[in-house]
Structure formats: C-alpha cells, structure tokens
Protein backbone atom coordinates (compact mmCIF):
# COMPACT_ATOMS: atom_id res chain seq x y z
CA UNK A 1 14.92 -6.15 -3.33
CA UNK A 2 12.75 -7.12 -0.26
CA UNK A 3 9.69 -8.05 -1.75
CA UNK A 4 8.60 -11.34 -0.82
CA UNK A 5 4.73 -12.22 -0.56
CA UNK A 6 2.00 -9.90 -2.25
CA UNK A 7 -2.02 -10.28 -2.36
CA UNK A 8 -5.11 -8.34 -3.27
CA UNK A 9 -7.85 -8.41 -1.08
CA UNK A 10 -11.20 -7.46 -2.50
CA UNK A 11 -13.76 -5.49 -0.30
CA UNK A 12 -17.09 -4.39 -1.21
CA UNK A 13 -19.30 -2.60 1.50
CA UNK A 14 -17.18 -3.68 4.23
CA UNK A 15 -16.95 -7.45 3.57
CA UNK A 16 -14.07 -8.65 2.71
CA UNK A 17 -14.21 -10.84 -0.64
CA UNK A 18 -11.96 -13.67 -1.88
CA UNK A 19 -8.78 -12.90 -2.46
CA UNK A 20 -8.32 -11.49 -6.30
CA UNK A 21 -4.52 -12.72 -6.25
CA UNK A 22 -1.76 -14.30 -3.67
CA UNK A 23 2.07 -15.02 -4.06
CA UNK A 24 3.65 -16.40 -1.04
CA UNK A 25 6.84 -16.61 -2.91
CA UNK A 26 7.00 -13.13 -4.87
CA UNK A 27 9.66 -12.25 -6.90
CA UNK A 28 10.33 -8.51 -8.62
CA UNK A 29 12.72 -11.04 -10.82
CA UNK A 30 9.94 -13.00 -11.80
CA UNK A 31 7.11 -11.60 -13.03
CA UNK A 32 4.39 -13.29 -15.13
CA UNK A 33 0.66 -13.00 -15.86
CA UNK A 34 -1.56 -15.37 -13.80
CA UNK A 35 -5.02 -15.44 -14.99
CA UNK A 36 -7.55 -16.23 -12.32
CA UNK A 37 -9.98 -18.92 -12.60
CA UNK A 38 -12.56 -17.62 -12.95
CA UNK A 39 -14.14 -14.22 -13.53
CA UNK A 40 -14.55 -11.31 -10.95
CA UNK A 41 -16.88 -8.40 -10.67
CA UNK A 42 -15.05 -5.33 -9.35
CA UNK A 43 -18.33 -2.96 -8.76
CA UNK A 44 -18.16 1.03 -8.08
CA UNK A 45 -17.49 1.75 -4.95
CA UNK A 46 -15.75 -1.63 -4.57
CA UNK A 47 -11.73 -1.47 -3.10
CA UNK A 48 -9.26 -3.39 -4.00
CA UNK A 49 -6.30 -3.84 -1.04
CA UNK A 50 -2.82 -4.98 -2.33
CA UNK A 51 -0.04 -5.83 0.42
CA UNK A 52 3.22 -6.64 -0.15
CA UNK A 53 5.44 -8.80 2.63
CA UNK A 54 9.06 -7.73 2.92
CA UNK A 55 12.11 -8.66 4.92
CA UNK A 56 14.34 -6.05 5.65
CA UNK A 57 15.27 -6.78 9.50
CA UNK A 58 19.16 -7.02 8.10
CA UNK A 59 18.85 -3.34 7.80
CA UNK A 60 19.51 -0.68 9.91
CA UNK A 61 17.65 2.26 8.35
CA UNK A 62 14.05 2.63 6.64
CA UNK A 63 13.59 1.03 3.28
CA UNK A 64 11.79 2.78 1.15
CA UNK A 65 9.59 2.32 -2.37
CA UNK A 66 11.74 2.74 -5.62
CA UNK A 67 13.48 0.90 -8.50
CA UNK A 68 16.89 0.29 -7.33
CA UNK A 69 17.83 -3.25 -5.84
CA UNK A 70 17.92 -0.99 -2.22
CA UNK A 71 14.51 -0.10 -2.31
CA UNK A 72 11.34 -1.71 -1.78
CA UNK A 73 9.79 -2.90 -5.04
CA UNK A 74 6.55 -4.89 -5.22
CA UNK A 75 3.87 -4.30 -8.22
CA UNK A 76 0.76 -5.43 -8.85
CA UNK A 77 -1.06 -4.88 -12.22
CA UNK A 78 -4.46 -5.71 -12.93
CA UNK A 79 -5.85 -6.42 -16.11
CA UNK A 80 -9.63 -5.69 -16.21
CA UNK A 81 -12.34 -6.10 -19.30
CA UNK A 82 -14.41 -4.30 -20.69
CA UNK A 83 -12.32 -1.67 -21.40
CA UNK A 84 -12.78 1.85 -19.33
CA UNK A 85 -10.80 5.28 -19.57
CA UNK A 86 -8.97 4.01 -16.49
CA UNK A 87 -5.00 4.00 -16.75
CA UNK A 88 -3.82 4.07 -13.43
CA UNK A 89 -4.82 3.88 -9.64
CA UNK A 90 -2.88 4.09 -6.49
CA UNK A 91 -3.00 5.61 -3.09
CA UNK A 92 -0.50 6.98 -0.90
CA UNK A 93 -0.62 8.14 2.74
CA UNK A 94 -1.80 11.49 2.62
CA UNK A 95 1.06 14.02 3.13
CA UNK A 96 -0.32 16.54 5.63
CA UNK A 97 -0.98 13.69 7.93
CA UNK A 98 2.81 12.26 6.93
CA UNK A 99 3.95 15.61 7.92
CA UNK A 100 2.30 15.76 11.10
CA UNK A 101 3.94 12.18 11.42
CA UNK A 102 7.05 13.26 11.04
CA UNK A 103 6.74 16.66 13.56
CA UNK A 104 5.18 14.29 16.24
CA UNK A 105 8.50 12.19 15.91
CA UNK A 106 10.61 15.57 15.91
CA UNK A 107 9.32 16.60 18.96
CA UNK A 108 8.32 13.59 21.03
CA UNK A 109 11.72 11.66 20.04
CA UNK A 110 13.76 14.34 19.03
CA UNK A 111 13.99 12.99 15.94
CA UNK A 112 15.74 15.30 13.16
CA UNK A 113 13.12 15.77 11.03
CA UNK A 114 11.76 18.82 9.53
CA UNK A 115 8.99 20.66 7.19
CA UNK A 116 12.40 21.79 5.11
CA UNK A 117 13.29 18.19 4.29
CA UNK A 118 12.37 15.66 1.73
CA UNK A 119 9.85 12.66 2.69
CA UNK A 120 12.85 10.57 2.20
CA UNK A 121 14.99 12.49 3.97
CA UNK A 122 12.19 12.74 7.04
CA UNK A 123 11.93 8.92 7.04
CA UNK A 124 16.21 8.90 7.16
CA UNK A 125 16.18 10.94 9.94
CA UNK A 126 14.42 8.89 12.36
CA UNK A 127 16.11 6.92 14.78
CA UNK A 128 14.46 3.32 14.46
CA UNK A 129 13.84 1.12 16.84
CA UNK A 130 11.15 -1.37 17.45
CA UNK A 131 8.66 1.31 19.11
CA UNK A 132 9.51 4.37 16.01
CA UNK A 133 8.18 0.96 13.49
CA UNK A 134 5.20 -0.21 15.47
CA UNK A 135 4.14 3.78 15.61
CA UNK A 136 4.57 3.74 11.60
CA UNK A 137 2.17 0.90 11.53
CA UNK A 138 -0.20 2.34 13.60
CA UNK A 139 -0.02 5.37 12.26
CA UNK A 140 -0.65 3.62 8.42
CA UNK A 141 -3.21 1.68 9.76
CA UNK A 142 -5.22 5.06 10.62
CA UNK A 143 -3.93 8.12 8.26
CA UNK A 144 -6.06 9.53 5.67
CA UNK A 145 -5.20 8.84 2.16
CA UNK A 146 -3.87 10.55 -0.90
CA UNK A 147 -5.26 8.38 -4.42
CA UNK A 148 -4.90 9.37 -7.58
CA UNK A 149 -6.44 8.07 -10.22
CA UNK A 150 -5.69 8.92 -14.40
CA UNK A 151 -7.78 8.64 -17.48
CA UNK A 152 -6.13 6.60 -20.07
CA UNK A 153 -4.95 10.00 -21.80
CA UNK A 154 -2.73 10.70 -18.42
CA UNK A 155 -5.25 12.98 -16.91
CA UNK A 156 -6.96 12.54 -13.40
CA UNK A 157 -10.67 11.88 -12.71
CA UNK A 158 -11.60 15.13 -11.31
CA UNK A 159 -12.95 14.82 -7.66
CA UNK A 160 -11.68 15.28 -4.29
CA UNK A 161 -8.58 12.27 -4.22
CA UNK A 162 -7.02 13.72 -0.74
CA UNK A 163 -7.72 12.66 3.03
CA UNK A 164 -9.84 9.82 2.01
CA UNK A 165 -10.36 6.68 5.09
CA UNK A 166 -8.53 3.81 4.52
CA UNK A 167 -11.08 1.02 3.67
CA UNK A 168 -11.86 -1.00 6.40
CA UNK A 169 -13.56 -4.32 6.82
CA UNK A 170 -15.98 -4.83 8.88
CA UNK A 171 -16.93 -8.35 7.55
CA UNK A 172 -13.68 -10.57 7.13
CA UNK A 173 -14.16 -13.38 4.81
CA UNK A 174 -14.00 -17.02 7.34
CA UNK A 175 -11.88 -19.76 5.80
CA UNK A 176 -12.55 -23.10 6.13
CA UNK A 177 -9.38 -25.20 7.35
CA UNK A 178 -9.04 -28.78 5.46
CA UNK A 179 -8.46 -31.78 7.96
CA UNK A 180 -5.35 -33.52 6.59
C-alpha cells in the first residue's frame, strides 16, 4: 500500500480555498473520521481536489489504483449536511484521451501498447523511465476528464460527465509562514 499523504483542496471560481482536509501521515490501515473545525460551504459549481502522495520508487513497473496491498489505495470520504440525492462523485481521466496516451507512447517509444488491450495492461506495457513518468504527469495535468456522479438510488445525474477541463486555479490561496 503506497499511500502516504492525502488533502482536499477546495476551489471556487478559480481561487483556491482553505484546505477542507490534510494527512501528512496517511494510512489505508488507519482510517478514522476527523471532523473539521468548523463548518464549510461547498457551493454549485464549487470543486473539490483530493491528492494522494505515494512512494513507489522501490518499484519497477506502474502502480496502479485497486484494493490489494500492490495497488495504490488512498480514499477520501466526505460527509456533507443537509442531506442531497448525492451518493457518489469521482473523476477519472477521460479514456479517449488515455487512449490517445497510450498510441502516442506506441508509436513515439515503441511502447507495446494497443487499442486491443486493457488500461491496465496499456499502462504494463510501457517501458518506464523517468521521461515515460514526467509525460504521465503532464499529460494528467492537461487531459480532459471522465466524472461520474450517482443519485443516492445508484443512478447518474443525467448531463454530459465526459471530456470535462480539469479545474484549474487561477487564484492560489497565500500562506502566511510563522517566525519561530
């Protein structure tokens, strides 16, 4: 499990808000409730950033999201009031720009990946190296998104979820360092 720091950033407009949550030590073995301090409006239109840390540099292939101890793990749930028919959302890359990804690296780096394989299997079959990560990370930093979003009966929220732009901000929040 890789997991170690996760934080929600809260953005509204383009300005970056306070933090709604930081753990500089997280742990998918330890997993509590923390209640913040005080109250926070989350508006429409508002988004809501979580990042997860990890150290997997001991490894010599891609780690990927899942539930085994192998896989990258790192959840954050937040509990909101009053109550809305909102179960569930979360955003992925979007996969025709994943898949565009992965033929870039196919024919740029000869890379053995192909429209026939599984995402997983895609991300396997790249060789890694310091320049195939920093291209991920660019390529994150600027890919459309997929979101989906479900009613509390399991449904979705009809609307158009895919090729959606990453929130940006365009106003990050200044902190004030303490003189020790």
């Amino acid at each position: 499990m890789t997991g170690k720091r996760v934080y929600t950033k809260h953005v509204r407009n383009g300005k970056e808000l306070p933090e709604l949550n930081r753990d500089n030590h997280y742990s998918p073995h330890f997993q509590e409730i923390r209640r913040l301090q005080e109250p926070v409006d989350v508006l429409p239109g508002d988004s809501l950033i979580t990042t997860c840390d990890d150290s997997t540099l001991d490894r010599e292939n891609i780690t990927l999201g899942g539930f085994s101890i192998k896989e990258e793990m790192c959840v954050n749930y937040i509990h909101y009031y009053p109550a809305v028919d909102l179960e569930v959302c979360k955003s992925s890359v979007d996969s025709d720009a994943l898949g565009a990804f992965f033929r870039f690296m196919n024919k740029r780096y000869k890379d053995n990946t192909s429209s026939t394989k599984s995402v997983a299997e895609n991300y396997q079959s790249i060789k890694w190296s310091y320049l195939a990560s920093q291209m991920l990370i660019n390529f994150y930093d600027i890919a459309p998104l997929s979101m989906q979003c479900n009613r509390s009966d399991g449904t979705r929220f009809p609307g158009n979820w895919n090729d959606k732009d990453i929130p940006r901000i365009t106003l990050p929040i200044t902190t004030q360092s303490g003189s020790c």
